[in-house]
N, C-alpha and C. Protein backbone atom coordinates (compact mmCIF):
# COMPACT_ATOMS: atom_id res chain seq x y z
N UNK A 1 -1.82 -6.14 3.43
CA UNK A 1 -2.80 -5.14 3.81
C UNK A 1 -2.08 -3.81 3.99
N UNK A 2 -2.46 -3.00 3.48
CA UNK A 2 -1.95 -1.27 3.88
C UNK A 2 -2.13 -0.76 4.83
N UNK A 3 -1.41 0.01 5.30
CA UNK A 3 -1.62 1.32 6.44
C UNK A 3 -2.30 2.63 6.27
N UNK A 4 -1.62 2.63 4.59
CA UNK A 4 -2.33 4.25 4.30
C UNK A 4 -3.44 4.36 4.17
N UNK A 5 -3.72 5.61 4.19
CA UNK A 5 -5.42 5.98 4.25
C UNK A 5 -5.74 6.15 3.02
N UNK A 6 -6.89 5.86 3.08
CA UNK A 6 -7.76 5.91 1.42
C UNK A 6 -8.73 7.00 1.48
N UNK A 7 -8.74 7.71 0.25
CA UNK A 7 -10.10 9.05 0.17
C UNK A 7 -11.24 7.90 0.30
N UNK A 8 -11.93 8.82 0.67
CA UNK A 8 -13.20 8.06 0.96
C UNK A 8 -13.85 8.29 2.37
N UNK A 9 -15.14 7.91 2.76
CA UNK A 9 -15.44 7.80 3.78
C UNK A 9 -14.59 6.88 4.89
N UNK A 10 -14.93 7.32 6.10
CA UNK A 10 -14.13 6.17 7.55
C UNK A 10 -14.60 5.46 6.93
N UNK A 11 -13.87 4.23 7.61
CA UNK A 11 -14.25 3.03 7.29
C UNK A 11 -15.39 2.70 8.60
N UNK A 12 -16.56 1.50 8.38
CA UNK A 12 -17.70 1.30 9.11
C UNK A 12 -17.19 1.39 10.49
N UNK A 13 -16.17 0.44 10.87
CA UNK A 13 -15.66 -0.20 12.41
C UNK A 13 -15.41 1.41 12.91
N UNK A 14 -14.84 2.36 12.25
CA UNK A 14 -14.38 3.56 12.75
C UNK A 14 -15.84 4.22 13.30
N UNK A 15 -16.56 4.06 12.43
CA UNK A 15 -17.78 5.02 13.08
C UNK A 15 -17.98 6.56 12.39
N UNK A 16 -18.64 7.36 12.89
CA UNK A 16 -18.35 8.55 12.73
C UNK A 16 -17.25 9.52 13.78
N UNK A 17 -16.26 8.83 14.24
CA UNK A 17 -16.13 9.26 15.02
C UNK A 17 -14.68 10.27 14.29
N UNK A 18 -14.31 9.72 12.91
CA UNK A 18 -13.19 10.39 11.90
C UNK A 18 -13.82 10.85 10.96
N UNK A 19 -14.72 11.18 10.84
CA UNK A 19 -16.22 11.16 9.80
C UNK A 19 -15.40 12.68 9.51
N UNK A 20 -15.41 12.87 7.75
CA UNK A 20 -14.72 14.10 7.09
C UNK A 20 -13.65 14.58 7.33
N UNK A 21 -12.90 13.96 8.13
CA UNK A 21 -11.34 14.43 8.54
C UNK A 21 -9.86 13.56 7.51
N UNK A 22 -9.25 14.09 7.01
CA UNK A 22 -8.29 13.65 6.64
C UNK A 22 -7.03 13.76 7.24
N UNK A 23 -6.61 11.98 7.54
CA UNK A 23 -5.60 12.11 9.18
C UNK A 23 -4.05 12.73 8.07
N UNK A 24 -3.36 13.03 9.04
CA UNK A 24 -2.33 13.25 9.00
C UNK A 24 -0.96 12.14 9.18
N UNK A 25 -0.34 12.22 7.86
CA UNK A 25 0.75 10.88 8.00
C UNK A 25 2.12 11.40 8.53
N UNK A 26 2.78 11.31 9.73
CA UNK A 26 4.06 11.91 9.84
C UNK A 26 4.90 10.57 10.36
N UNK A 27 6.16 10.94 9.95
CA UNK A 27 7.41 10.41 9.88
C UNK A 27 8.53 10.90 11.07
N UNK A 28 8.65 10.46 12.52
CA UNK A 28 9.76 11.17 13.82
C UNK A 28 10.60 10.09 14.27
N UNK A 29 11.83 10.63 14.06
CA UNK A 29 12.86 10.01 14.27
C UNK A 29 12.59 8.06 13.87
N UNK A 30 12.57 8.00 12.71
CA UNK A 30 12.03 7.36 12.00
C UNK A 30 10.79 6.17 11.76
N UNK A 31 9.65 6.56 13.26
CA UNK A 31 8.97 5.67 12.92
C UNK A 31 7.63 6.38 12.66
N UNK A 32 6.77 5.98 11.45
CA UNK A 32 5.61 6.38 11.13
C UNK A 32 4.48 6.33 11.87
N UNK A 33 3.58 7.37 11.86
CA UNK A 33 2.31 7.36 12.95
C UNK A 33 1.07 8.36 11.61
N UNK A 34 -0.23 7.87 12.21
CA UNK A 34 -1.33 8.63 11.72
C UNK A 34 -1.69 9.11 12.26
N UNK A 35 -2.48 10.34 12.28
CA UNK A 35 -2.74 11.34 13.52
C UNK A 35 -4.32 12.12 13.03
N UNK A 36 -5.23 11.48 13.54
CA UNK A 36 -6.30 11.74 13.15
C UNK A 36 -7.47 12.66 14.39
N UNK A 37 -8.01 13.99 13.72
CA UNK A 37 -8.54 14.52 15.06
C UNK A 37 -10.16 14.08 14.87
N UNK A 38 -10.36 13.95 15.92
CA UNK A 38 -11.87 13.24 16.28
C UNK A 38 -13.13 14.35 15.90
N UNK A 39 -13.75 14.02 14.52
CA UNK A 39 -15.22 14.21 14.32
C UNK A 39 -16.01 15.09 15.41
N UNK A 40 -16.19 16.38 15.36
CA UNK A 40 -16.83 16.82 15.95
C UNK A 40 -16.77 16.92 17.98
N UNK A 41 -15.05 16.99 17.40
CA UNK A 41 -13.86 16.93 18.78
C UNK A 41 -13.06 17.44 18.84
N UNK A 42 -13.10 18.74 18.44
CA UNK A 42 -12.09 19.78 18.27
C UNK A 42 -11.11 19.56 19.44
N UNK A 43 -9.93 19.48 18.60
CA UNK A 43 -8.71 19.52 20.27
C UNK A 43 -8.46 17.97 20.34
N UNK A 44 -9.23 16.78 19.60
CA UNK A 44 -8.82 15.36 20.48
C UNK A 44 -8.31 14.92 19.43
N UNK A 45 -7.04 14.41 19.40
CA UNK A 45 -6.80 13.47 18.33
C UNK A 45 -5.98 11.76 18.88
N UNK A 46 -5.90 10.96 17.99
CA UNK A 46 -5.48 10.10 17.67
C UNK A 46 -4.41 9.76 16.98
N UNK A 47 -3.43 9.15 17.81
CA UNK A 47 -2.03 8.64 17.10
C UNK A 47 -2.03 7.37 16.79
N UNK A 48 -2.09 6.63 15.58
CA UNK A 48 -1.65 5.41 15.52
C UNK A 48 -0.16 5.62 14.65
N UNK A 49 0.30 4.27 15.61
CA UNK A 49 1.77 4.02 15.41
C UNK A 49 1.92 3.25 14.27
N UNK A 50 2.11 3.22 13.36
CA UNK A 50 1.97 2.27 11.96
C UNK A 50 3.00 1.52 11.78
N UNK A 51 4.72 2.15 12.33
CA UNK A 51 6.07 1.16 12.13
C UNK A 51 6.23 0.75 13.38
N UNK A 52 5.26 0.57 14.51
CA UNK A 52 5.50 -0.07 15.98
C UNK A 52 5.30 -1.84 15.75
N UNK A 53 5.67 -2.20 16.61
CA UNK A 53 5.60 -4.18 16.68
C UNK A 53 4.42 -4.40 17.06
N UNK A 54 3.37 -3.64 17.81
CA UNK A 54 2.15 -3.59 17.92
C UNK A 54 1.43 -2.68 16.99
N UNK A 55 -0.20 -2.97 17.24
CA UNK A 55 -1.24 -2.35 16.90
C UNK A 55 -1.79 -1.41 18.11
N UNK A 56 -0.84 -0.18 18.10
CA UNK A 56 -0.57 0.58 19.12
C UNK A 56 -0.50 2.03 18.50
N UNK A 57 -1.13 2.71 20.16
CA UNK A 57 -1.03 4.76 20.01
C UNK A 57 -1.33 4.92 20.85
N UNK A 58 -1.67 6.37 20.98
CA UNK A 58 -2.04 7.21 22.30
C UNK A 58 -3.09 8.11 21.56
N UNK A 59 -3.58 8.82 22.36
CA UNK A 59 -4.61 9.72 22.06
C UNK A 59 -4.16 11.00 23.38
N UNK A 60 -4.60 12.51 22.33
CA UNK A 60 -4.60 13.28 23.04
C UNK A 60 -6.14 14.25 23.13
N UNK A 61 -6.03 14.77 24.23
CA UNK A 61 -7.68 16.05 24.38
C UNK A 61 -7.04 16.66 24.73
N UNK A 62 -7.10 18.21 24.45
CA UNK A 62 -6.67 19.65 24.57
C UNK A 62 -7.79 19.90 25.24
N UNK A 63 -8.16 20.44 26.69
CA UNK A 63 -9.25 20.97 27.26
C UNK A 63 -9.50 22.27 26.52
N UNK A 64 -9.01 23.32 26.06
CA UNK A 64 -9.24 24.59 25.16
C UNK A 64 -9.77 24.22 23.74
N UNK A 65 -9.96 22.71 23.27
CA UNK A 65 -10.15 22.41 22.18
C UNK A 65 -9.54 23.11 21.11
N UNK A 66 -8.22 23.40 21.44
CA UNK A 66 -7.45 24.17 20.08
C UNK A 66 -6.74 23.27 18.98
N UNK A 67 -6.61 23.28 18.11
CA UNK A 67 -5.88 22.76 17.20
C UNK A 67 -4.12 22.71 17.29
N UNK A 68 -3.65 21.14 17.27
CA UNK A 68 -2.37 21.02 17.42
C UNK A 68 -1.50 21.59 16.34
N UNK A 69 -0.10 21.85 16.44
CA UNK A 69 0.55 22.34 15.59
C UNK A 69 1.32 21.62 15.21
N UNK A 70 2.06 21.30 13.69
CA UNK A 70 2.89 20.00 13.50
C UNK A 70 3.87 20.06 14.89
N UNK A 71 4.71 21.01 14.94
CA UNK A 71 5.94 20.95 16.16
C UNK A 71 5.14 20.05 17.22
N UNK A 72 3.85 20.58 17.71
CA UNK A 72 3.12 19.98 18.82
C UNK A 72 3.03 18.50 18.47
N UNK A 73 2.49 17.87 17.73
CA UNK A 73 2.12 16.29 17.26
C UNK A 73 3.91 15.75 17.61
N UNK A 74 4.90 16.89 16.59
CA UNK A 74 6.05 15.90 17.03
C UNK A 74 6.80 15.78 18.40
N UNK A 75 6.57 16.60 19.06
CA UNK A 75 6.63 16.47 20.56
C UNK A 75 5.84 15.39 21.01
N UNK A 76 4.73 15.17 20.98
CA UNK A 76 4.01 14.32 21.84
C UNK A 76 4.40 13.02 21.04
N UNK A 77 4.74 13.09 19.93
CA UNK A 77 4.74 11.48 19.37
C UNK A 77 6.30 11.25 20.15
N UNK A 78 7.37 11.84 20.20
CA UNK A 78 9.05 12.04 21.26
C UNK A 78 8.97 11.94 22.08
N UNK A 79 7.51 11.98 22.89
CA UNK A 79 6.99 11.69 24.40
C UNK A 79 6.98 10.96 24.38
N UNK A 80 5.99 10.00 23.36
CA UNK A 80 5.43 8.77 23.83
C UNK A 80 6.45 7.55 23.46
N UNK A 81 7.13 7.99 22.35
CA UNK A 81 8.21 6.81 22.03
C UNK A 81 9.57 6.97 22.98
N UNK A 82 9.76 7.74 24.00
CA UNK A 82 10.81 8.05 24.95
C UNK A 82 9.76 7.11 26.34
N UNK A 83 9.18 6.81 26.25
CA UNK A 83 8.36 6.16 27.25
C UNK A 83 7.93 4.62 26.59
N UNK A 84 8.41 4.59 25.55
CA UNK A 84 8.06 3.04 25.03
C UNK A 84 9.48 2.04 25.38
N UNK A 85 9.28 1.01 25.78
CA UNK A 85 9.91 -0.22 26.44
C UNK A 85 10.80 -0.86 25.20
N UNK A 86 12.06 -0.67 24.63
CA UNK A 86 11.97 -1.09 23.23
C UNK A 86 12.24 -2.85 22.97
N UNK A 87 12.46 -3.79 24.38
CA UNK A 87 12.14 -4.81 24.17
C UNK A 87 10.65 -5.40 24.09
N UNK A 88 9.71 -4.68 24.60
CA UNK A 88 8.27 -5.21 24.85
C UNK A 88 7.61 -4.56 23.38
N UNK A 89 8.15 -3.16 23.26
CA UNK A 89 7.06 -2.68 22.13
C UNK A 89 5.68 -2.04 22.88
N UNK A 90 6.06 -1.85 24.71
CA UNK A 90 4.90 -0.90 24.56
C UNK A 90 5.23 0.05 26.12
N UNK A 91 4.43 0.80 26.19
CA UNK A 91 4.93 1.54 27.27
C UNK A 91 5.60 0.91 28.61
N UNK A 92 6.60 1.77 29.25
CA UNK A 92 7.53 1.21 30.39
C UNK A 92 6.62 1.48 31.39
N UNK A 93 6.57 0.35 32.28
CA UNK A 93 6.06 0.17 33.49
C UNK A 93 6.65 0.97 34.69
C-alpha cells in the first residue's frame, strides 16, 4: 500500500475536511511527513508521519489563521520528533 498522495479528490474516510488542498510531502532530518492544511481552516494543518513505527502526527491551529512557512512546518516537525520516545515510537511521557 502507498503513502503518497494521489490527484484526485480526498479520499471518502477523509471527508471534506482536505477537500481541494494538495498536502505537502517534506523530508527533516530524515524522516518523511505529509502536511496537509484543513479545508476551509485557514491556519490548521496536519502532519502525518509516514517513516514513523506508528500511524502517527500532530496537528497544528494558528489562532491568526495565517499560512505556515516551509522553515515554520520544519521547526514544528524538529519539535515534535525531539519529543518523540525513540524506543516506544511515540511521544515522551
Amino acid at each position: 500500500m502507498s503513502t503518497e498522495p494521489e490527484p484526485g479528490l480526498a479520499p471518502e474516510h477523509m471527508g471534506p475536511r482536505y477537500a481541494n488542498r494538495d498536502p505537502i510531502m517534506m523530508t527533516v532530518d530524515g524522516q518523511d511527513f505529509r502536511i496537509r492544511e484543513r479545508a476551509e481552516r485557514p491556519g490548521e494543518y496536519d502532519f502525518d508521519w509516514l517513516s514513523g513505527p506508528h500511524d502517527y502526527g500532530f496537528g497544528i491551529s494558528r489562532a491568526d489563521g495565517s499560512a505556515m512557512t516551509v522553515p515554520e512546518m520544519e521547526d514544528a516537525i524538529r519539535n515534535f520528533l525531539a519529543g518523540i520516545d525513540p524506543a516506544a515510537g511515540y511521544l515522551k511521557e
